[in-house]
C-alpha atoms as a PDB file:
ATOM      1  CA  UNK A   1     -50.660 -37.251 -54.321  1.00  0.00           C
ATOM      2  CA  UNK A   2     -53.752 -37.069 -51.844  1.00  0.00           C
ATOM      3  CA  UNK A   3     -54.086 -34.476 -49.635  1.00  0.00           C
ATOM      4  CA  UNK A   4     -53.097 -36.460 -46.557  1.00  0.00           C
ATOM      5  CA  UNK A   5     -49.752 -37.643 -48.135  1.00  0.00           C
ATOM      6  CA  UNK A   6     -49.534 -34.001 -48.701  1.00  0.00           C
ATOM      7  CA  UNK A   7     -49.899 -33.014 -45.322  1.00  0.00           C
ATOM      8  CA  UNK A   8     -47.709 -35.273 -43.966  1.00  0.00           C
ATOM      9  CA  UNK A   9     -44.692 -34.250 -46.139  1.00  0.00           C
ATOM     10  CA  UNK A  10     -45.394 -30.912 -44.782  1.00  0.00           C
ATOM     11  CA  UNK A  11     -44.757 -32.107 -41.441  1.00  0.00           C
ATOM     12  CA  UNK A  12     -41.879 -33.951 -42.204  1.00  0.00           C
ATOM     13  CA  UNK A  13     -40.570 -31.189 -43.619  1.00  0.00           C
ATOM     14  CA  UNK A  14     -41.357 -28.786 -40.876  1.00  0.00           C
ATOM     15  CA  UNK A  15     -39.956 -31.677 -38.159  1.00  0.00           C
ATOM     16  CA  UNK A  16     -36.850 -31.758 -40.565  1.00  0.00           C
ATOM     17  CA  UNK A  17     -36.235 -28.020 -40.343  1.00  0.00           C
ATOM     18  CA  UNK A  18     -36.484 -27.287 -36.579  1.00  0.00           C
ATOM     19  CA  UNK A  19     -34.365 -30.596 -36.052  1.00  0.00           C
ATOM     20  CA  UNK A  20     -31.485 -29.040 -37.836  1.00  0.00           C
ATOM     21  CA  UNK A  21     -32.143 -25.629 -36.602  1.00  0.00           C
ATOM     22  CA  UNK A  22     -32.050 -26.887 -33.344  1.00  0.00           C
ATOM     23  CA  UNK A  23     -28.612 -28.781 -34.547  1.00  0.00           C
ATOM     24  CA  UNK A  24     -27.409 -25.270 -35.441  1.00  0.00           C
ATOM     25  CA  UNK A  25     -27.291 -24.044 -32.406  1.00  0.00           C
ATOM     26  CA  UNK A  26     -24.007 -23.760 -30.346  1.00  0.00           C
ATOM     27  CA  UNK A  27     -24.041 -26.326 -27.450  1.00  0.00           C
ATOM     28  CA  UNK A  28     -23.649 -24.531 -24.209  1.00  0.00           C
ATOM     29  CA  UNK A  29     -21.285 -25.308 -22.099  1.00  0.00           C
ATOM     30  CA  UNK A  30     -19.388 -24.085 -18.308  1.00  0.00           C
ATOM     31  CA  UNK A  31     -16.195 -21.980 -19.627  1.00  0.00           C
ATOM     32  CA  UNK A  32     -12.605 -23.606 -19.340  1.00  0.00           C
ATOM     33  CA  UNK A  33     -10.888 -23.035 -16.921  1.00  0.00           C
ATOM     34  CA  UNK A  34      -7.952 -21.071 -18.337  1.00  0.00           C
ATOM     35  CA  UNK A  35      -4.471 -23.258 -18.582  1.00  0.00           C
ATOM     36  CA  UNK A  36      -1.614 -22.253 -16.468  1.00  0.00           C
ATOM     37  CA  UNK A  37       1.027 -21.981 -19.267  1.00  0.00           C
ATOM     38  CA  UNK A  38       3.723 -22.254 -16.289  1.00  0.00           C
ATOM     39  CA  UNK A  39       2.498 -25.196 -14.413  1.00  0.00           C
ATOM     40  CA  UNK A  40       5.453 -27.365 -15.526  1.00  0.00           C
ATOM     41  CA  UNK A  41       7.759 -24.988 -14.452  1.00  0.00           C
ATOM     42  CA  UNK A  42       6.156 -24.275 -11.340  1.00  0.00           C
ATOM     43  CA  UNK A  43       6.367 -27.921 -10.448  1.00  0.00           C
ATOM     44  CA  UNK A  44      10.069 -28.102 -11.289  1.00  0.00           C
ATOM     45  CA  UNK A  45      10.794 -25.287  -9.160  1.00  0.00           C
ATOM     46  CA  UNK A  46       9.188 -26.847  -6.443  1.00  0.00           C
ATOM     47  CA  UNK A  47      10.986 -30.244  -7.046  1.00  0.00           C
ATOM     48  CA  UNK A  48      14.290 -28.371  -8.228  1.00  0.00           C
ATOM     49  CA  UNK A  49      15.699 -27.663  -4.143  1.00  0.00           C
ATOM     50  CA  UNK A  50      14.594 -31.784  -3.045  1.00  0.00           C
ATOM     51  CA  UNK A  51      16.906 -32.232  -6.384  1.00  0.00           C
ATOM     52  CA  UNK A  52      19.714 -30.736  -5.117  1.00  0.00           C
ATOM     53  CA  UNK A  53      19.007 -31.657  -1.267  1.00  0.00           C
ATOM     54  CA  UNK A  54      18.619 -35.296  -2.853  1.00  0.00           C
ATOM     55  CA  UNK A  55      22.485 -34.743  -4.576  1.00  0.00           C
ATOM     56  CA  UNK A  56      24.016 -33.411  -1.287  1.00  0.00           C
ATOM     57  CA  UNK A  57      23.263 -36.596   0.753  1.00  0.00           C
ATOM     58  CA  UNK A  58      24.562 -38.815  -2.275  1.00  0.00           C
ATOM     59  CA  UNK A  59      27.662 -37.179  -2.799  1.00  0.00           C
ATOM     60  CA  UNK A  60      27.907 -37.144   1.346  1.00  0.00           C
ATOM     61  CA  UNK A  61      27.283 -40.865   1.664  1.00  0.00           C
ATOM     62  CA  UNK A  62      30.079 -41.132  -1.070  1.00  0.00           C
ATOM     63  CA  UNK A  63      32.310 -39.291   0.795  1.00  0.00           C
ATOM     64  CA  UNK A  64      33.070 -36.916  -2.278  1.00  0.00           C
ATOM     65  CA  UNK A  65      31.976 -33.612   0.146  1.00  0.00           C
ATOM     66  CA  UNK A  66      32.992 -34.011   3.849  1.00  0.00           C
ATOM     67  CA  UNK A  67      30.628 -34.642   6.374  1.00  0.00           C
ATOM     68  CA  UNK A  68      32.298 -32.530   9.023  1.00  0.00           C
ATOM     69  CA  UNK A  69      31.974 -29.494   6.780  1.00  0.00           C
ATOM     70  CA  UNK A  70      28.910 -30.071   4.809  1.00  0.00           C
ATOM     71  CA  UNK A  71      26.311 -32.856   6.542  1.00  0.00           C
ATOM     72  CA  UNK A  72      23.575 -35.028   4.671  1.00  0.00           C
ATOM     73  CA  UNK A  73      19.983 -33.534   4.708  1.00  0.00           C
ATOM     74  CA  UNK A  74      19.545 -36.828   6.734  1.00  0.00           C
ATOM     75  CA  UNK A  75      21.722 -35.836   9.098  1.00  0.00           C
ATOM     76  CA  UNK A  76      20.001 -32.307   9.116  1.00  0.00           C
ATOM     77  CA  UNK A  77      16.511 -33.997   9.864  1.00  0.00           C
ATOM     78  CA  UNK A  78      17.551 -36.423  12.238  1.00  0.00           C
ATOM     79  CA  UNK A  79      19.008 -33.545  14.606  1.00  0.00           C
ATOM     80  CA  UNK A  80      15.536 -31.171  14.004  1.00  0.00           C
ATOM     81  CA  UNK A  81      13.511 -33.966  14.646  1.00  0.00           C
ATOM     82  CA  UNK A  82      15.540 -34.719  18.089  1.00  0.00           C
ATOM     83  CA  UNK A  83      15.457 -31.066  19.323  1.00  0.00           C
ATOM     84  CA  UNK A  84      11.746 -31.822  19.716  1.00  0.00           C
ATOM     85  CA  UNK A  85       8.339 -30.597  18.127  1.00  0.00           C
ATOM     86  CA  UNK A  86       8.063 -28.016  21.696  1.00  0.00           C
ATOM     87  CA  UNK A  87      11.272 -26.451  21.254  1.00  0.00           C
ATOM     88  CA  UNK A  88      11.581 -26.203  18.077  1.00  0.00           C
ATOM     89  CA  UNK A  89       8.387 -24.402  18.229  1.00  0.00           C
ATOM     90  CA  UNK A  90       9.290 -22.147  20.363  1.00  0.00           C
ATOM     91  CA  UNK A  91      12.423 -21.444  18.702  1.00  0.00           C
ATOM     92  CA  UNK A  92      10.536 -20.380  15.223  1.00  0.00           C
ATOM     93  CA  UNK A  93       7.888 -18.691  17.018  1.00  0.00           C
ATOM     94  CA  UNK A  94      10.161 -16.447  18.977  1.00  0.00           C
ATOM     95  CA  UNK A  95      11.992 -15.729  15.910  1.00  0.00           C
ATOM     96  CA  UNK A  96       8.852 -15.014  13.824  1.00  0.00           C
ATOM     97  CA  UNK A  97       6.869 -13.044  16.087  1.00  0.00           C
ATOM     98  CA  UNK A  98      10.025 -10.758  16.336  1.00  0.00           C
ATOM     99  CA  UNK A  99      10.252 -10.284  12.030  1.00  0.00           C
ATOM    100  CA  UNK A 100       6.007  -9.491  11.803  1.00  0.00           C
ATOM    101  CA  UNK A 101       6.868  -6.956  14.583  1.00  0.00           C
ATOM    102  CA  UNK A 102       9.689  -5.481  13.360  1.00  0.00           C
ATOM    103  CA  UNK A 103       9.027  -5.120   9.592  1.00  0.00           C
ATOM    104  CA  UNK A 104       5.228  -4.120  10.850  1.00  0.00           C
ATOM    105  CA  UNK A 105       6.847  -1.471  12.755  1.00  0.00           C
ATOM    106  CA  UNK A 106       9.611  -0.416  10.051  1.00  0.00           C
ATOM    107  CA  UNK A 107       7.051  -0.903   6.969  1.00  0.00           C
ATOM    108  CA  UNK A 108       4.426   1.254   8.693  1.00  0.00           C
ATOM    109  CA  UNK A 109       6.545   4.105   9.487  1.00  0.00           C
ATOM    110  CA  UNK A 110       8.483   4.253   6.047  1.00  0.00           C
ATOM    111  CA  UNK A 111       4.915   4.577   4.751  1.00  0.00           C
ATOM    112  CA  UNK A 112       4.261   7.018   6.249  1.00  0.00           C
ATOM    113  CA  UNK A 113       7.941   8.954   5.592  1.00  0.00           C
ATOM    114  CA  UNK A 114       7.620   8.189   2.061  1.00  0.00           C
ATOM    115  CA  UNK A 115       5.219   9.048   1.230  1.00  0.00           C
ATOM    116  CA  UNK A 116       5.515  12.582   2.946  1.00  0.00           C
ATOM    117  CA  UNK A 117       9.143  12.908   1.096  1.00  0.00           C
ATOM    118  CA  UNK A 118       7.731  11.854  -2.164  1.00  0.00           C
ATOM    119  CA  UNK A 119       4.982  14.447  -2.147  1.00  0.00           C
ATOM    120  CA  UNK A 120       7.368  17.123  -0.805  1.00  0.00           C
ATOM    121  CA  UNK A 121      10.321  18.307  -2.355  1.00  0.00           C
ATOM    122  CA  UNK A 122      11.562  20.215   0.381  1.00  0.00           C
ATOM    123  CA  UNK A 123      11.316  17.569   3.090  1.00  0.00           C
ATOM    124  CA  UNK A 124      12.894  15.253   1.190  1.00  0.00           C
ATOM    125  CA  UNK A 125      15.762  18.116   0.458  1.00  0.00           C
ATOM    126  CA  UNK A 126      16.093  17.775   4.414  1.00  0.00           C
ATOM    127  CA  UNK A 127      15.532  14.268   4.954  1.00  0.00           C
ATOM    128  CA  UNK A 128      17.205  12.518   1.990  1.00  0.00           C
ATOM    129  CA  UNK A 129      21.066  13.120   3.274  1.00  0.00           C
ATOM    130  CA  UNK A 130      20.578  11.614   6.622  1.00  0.00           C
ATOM    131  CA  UNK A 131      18.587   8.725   5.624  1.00  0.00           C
ATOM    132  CA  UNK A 132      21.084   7.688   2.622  1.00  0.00           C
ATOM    133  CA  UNK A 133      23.996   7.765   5.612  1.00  0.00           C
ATOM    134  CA  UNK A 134      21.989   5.586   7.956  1.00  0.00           C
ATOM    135  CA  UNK A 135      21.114   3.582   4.996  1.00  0.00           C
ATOM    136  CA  UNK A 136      24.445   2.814   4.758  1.00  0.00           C
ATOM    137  CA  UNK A 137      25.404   1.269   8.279  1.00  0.00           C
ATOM    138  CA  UNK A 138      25.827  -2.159   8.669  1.00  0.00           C
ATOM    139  CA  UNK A 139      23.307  -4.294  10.322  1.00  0.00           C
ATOM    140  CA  UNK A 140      25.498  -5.274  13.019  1.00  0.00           C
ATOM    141  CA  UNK A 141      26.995  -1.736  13.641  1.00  0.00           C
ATOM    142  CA  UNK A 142      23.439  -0.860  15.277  1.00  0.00           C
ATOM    143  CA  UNK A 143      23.929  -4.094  17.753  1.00  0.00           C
ATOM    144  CA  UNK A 144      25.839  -2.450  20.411  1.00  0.00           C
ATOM    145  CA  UNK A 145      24.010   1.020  20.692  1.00  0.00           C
ATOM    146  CA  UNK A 146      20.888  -0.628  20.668  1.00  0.00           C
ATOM    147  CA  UNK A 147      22.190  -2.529  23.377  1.00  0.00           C
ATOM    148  CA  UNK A 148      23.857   0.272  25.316  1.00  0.00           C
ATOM    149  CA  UNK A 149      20.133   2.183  24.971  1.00  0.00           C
ATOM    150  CA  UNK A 150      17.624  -0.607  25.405  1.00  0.00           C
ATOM    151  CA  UNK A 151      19.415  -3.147  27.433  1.00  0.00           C
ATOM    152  CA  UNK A 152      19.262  -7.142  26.250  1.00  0.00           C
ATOM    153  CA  UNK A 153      15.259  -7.194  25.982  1.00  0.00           C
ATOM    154  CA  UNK A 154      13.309  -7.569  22.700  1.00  0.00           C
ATOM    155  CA  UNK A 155      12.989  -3.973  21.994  1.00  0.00           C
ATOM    156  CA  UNK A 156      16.372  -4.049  20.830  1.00  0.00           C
ATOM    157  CA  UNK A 157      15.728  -6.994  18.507  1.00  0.00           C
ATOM    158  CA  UNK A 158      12.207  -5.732  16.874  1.00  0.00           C
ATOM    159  CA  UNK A 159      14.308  -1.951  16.339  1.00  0.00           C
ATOM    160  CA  UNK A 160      17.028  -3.429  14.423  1.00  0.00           C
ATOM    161  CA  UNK A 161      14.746  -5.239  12.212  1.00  0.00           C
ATOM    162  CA  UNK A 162      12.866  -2.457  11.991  1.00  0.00           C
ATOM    163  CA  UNK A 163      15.474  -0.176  10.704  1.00  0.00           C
ATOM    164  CA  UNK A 164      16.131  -3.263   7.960  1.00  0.00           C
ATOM    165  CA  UNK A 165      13.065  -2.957   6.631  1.00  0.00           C
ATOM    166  CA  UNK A 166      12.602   0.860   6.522  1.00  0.00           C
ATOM    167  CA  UNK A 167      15.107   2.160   4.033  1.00  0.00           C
ATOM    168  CA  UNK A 168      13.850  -0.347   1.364  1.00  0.00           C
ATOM    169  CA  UNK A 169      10.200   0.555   1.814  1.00  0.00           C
ATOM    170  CA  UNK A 170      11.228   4.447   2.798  1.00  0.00           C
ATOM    171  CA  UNK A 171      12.828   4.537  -1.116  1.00  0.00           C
ATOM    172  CA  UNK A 172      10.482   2.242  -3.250  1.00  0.00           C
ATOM    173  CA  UNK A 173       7.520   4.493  -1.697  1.00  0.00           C
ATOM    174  CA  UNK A 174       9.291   7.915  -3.050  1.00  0.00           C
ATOM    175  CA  UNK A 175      10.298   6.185  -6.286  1.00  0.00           C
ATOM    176  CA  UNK A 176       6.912   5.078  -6.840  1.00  0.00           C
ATOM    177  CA  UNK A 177       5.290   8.462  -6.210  1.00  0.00           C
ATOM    178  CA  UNK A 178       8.228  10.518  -8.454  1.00  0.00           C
ATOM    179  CA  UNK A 179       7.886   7.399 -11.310  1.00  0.00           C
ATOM    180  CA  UNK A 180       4.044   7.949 -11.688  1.00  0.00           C
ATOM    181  CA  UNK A 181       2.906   9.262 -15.303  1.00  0.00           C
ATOM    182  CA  UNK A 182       2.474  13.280 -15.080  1.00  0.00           C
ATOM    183  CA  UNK A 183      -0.162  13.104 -17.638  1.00  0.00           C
ATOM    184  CA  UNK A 184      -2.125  11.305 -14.736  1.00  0.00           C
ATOM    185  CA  UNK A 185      -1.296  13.862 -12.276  1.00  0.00           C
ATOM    186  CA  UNK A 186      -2.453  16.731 -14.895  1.00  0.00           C
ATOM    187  CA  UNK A 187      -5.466  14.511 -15.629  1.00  0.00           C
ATOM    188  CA  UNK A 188      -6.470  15.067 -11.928  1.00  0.00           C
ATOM    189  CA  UNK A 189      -5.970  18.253 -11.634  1.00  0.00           C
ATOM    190  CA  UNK A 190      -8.665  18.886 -14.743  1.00  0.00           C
ATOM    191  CA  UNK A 191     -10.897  17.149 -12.474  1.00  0.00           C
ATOM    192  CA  UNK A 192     -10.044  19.366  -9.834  1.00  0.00           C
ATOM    193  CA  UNK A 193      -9.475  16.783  -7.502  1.00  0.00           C
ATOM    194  CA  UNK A 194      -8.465  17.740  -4.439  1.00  0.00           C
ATOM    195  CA  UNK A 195      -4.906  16.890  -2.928  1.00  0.00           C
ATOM    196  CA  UNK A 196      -6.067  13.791  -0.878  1.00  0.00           C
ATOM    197  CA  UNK A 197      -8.439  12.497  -3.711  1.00  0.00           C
ATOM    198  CA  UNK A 198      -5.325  12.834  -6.040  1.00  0.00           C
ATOM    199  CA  UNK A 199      -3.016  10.839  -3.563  1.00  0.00           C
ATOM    200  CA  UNK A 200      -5.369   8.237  -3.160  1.00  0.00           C
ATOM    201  CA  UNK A 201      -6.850   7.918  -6.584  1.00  0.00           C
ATOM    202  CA  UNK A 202      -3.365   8.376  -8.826  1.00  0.00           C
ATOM    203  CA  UNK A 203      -0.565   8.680  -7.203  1.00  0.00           C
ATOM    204  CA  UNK A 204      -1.304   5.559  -4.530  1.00  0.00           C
ATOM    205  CA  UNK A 205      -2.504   3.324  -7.256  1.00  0.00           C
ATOM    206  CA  UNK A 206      -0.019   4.063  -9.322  1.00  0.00           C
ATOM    207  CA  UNK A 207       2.977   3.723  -7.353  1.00  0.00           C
ATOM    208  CA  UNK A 208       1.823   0.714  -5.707  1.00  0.00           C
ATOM    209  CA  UNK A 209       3.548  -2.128  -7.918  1.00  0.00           C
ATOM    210  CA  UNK A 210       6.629  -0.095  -6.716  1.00  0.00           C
ATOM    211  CA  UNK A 211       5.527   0.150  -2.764  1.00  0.00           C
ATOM    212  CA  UNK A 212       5.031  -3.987  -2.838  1.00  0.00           C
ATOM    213  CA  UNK A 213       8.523  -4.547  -4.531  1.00  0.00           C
ATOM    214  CA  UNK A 214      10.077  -2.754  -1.608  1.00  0.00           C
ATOM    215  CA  UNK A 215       7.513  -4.105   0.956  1.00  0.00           C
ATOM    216  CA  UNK A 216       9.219  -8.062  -0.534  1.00  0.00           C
ATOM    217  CA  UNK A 217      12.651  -6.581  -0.339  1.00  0.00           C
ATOM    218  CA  UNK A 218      12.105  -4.998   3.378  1.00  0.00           C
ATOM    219  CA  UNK A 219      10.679  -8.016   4.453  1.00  0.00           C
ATOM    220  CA  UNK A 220      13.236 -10.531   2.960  1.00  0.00           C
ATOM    221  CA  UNK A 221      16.026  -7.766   5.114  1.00  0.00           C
ATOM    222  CA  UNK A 222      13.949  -8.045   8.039  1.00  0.00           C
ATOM    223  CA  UNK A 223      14.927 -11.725   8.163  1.00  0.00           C
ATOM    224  CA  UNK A 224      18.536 -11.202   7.686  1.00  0.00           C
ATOM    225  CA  UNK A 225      18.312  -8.320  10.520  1.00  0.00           C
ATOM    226  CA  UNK A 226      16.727 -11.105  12.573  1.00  0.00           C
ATOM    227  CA  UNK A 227      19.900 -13.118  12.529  1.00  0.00           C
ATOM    228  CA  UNK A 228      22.010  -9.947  13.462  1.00  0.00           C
ATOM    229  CA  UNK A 229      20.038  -9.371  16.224  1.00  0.00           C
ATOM    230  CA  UNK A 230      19.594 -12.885  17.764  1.00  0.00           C
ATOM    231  CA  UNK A 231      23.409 -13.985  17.080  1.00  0.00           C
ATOM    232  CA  UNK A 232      24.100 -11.443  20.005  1.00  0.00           C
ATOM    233  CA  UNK A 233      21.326 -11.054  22.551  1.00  0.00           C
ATOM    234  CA  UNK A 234      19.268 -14.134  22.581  1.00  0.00           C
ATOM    235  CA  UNK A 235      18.261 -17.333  24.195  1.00  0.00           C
ATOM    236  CA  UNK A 236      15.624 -18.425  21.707  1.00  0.00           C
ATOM    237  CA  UNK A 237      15.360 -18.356  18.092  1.00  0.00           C
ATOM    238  CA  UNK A 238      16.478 -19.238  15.001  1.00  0.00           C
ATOM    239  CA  UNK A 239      20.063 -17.370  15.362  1.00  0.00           C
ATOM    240  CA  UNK A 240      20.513 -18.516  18.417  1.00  0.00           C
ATOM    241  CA  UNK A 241      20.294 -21.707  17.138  1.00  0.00           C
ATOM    242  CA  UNK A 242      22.730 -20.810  14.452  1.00  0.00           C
ATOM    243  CA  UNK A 243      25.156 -19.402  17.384  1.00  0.00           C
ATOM    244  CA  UNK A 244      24.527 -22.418  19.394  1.00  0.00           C
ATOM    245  CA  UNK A 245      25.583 -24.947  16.316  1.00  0.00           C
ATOM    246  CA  UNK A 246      28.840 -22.607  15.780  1.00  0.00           C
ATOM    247  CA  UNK A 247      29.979 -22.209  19.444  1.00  0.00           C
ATOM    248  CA  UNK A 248      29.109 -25.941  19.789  1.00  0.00           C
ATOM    249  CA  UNK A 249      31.299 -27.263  16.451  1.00  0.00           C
ATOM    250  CA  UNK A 250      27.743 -28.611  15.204  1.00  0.00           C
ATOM    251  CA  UNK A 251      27.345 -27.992  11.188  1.00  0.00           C
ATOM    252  CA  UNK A 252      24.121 -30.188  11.063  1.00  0.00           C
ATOM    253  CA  UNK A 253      22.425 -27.757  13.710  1.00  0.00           C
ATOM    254  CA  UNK A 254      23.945 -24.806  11.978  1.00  0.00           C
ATOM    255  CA  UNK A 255      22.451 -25.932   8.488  1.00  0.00           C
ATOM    256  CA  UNK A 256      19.059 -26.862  10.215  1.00  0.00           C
ATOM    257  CA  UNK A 257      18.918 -23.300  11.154  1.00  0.00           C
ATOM    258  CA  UNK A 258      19.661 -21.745   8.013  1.00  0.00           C
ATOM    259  CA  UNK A 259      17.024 -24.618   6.189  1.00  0.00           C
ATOM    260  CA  UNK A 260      14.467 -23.210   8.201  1.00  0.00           C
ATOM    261  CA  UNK A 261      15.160 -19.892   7.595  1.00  0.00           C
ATOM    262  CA  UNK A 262      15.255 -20.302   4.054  1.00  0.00           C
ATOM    263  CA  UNK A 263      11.783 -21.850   4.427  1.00  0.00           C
ATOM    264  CA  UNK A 264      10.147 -19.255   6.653  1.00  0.00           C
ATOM    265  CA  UNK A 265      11.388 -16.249   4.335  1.00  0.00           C
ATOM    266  CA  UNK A 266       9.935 -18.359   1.075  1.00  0.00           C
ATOM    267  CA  UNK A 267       6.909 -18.668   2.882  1.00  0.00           C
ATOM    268  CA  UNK A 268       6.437 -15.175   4.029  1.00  0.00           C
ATOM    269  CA  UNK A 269       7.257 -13.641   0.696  1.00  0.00           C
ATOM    270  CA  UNK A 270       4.785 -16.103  -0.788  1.00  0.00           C
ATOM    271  CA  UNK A 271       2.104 -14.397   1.254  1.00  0.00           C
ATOM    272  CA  UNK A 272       3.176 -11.601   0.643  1.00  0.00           C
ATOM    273  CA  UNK A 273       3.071 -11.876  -3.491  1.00  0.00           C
ATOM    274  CA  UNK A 274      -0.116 -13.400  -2.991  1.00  0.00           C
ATOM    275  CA  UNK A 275      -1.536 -10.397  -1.242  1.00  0.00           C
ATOM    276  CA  UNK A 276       0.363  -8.458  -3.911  1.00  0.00           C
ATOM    277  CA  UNK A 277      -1.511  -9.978  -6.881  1.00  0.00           C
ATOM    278  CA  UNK A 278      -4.733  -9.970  -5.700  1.00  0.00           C
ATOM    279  CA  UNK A 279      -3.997  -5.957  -5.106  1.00  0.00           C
ATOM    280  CA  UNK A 280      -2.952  -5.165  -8.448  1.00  0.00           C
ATOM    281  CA  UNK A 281      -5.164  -7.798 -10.230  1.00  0.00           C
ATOM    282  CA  UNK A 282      -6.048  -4.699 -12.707  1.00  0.00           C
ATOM    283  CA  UNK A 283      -3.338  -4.111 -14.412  1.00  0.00           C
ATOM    284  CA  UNK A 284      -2.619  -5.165 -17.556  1.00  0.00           C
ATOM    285  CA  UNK A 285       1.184  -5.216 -18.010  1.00  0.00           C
ATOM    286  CA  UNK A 286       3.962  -6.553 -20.532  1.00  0.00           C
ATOM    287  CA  UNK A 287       3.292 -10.177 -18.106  1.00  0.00           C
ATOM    288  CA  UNK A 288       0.065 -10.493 -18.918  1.00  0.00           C
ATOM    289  CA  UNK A 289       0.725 -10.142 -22.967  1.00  0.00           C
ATOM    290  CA  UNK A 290       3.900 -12.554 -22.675  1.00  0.00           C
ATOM    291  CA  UNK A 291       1.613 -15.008 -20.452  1.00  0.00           C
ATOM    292  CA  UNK A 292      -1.530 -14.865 -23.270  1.00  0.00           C
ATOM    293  CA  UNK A 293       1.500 -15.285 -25.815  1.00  0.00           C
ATOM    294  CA  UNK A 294       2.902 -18.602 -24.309  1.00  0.00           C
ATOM    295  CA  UNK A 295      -0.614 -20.576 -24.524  1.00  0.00           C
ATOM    296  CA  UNK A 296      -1.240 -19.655 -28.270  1.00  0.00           C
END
């Protein structure tokens, strides 16, 4: 073989090499998206109530449940949709801007309350007794005093829901605090962290998955409070509207009401997950592993 065939077998060669070296390596690419194991059933949920809504208004139109007593979702549209865009604006607004104020109001102060009872044993020893017995009075038990001290105004209305949304929050912040690990707490004090720094570096982050569960349950009670409050001393709003269907022998109004309250607390709880997850985003719980379980 000359010494130019030689030469160019050496290149081949060498070509030959780096091609499949080059072949070797991994092919980057932009990382997957990770798959929502749960989007199916997410979906169904959604379409599960327009199910049953859709089931109502057949077995209506089939005369199988009464229309006096139960009316079609039709129906139920048809009569929101001829109250007008305006007022029934006005009617959800009033009755919104009274829950945010209210369970603002409530939320803020059990905060504050719990968190003072859960760090001291002796003021909750003093506290405890009287907030389990005002715990335990009914929503619409508050309706006349807060009438008799505050007159028909909204301050009556946004203190009653206030009060709903308190004892939930009040407990699920002391809970929280009382639940949290003591190995953390004698972690801290190794560290010699100081009394704030330990509040707000263990105890807070700890007992926060706690503090939202009762912030969701304090808000979904600040709706129902709502109702209480506007069956009796309103003129706008969603339970007026609910009192207005009653007095008035109107079921479809009634159930309009109670659709869009079902609507406005899904959506507000919603929000209020949302902020919830994106808060406590770093901890890896017993989900998580059942979540990483279902897409294997």
């Amino acid at each position: 073989m000359s010494r130019a065939a030689r030469h160019i077998g050496i290149a081949a060669d060498d070509t030959l090499t780096l091609h499949n070296r080059d072949s070797a390596e991994p092919v980057r690419r932009a990382p997957a998206r990770p798959r929502d194991p749960l989007k199916r059933w997410r979906i169904s949920g959604l379409a599960l109530p327009f199910g049953f809504l859709a089931l109502i208004e057949v077995l209506v139109r089939l005369s199988i449940l009464p229309e006096h007593l139960v009316p079609a979702p039709s129906s139920i549209a048809r009569t929101l949709w001829e109250l007008g865009g305006a007022r029934l604006g006005r009617h959800i607004w009033a009755s919104c801007a009274r829950v945010f104020a209210g369970f603002g109001l409530g939320a803020a102060l059990a905060l504050l309350l719990g968190a003072a009872t859960g760090l001291s044993r002796r003021l909750d020893a003093l506290l405890d007794p009287a907030f389990q017995a005002l715990r335990a009075i009914p929503s619409l038990a508050w309706v006349p005093i807060l009438l008799l001290w505050m007159g028909i105004d909204e301050a009556p209305k946004i203190t009653l829901i206030a009060i709903g949304a308190f004892f939930p929050v009040q407990l699920s912040v002391v809970a929280g605090i009382r639940d949290v690990d003591r190995k953390l707490i004698e972690l801290g004090e190794v560290n010699r962290l100081t009394q704030r720094a330990l509040f707000t570096r263990i105890l807070l982050p700890a007992s926060l998955p706690q503090i939202f569960t009762g912030l969701r349950t304090g808000l979904s009670l600040a709706w129902m409070f709502m109702v209480a409050a506007e069956l009796i001393a309103a003129t706008r709003g969603l339970g007026y509207l609910l009192s207005d269907g009653r007095e008035t022998g109107r079921p479809d109004l009634v159930f309009g009401a109670i659709l869009l309250l079902a609507l406005l607390g899904k959506l507000s709880d919603s929000i209020l997950k949302a902020i919830e997850v994106h808060t406590l985003s770093w901890r890896d719980t017993a989900t998580d592993q059942l979540s990483s379980r279902s897409t294997r």
